[in-house]
Protein backbone atom coordinates (compact mmCIF):
# COMPACT_ATOMS: atom_id res chain seq x y z
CA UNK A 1 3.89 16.64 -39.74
CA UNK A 2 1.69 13.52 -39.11
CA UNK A 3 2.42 12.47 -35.35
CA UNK A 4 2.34 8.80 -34.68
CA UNK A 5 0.90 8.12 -32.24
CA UNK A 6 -0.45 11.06 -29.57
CA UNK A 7 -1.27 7.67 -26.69
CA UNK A 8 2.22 7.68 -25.60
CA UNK A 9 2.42 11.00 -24.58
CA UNK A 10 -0.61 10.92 -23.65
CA UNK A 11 -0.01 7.20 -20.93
CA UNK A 12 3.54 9.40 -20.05
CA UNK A 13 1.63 11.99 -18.81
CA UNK A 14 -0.44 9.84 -16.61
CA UNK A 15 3.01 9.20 -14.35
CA UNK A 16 4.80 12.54 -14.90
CA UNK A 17 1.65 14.91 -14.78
CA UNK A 18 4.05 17.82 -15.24
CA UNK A 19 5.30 17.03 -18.46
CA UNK A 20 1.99 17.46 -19.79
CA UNK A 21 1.70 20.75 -20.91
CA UNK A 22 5.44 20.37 -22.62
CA UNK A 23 4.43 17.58 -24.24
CA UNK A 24 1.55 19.23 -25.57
CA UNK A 25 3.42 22.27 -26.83
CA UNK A 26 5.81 20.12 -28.63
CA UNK A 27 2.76 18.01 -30.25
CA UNK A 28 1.41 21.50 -31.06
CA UNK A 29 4.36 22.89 -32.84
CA UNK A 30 5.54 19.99 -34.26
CA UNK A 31 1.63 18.82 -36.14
CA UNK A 32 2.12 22.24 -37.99
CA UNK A 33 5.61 21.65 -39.18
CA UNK A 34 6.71 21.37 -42.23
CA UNK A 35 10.57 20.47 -41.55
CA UNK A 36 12.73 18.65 -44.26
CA UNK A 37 15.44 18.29 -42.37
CA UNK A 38 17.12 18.07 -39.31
CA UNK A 39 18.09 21.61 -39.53
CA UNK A 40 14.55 22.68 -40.08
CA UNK A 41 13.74 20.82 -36.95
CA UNK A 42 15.87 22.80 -34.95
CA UNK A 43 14.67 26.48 -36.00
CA UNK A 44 11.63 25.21 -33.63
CA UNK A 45 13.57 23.08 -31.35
CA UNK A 46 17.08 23.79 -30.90
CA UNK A 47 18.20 21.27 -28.63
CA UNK A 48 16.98 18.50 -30.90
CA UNK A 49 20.03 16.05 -31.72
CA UNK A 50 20.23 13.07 -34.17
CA UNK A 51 21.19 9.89 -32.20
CA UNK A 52 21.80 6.93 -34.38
CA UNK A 53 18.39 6.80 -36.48
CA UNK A 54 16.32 9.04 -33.39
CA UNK A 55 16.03 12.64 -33.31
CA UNK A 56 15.95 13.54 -29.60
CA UNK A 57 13.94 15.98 -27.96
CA UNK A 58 14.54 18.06 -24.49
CA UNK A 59 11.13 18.51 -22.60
CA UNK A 60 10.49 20.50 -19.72
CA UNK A 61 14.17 21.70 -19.63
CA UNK A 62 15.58 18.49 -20.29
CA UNK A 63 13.76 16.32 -17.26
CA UNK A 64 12.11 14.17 -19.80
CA UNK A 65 13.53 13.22 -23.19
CA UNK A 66 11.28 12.27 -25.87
CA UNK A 67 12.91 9.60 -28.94
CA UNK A 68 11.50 10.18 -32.47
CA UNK A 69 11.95 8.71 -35.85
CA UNK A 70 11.35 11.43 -38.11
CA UNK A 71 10.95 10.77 -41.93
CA UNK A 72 10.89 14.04 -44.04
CA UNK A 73 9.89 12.80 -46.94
CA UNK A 74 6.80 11.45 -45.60
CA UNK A 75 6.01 13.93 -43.10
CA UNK A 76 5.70 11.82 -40.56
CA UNK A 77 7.08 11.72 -37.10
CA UNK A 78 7.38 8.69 -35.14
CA UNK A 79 6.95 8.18 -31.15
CA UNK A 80 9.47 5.96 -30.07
CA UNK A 81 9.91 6.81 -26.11
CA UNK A 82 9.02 9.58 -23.58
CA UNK A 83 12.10 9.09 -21.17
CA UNK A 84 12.77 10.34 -17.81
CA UNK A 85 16.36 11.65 -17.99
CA UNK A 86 17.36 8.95 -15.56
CA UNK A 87 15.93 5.89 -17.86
CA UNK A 88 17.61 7.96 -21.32
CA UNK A 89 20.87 7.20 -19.67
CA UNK A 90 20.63 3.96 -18.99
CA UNK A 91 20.38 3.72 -22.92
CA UNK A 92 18.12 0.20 -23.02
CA UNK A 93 16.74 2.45 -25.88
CA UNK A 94 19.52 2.24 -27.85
CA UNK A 95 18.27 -0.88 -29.78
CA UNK A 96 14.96 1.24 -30.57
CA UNK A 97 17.30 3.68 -32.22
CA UNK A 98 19.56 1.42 -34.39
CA UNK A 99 22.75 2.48 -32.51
């Protein structure tokens, strides 16, 4: 999978240092997928959910939350938002995810 793009992990990390190396295990795992579906996804990454258009990702046992827009077909996985738990549930990224 083609991540786009690594810099918001990467400025996340810079507040929460200790979501780094979770972040970077997901970026890991996920650059050498090949998923084609949702169901694919969750062989690696169990927890993953489809939210409106988003997939949704628990990091470091669901403290952060990280907001993707995956497209199969072009095997390409887009960054939306690395959450805190806190700011996913006050859902202002709802919009983000057509919901």
């Amino acid at each position: 999978m083609h991540i786009i793009t690594r810099k918001k992990l990467r400025e996340f990390c810079i507040k929460h240092p200790d979501a780094e190396e979770p972040l970077e295990a997901w970026h890991r795992l996920t650059k050498k997928a090949k998923w084609k579906s949702l169901v694919e996804t969750r062989q690696d990454f169990p927890h993953a959910d489809s939210v409106c258009e988003c997939t949704v990702f628990n990091i470091s046992g669901n403290k952060y939350r990280l907001m993707t827009a995956i497209h199969y077909n072009r095997q390409r996985v887009f960054i939306i938002h690395v959450l805190t738990h806190q700011e996913y549930d006050r859902e202002k990224w709802k919009d983000d995810c057509g919901c």
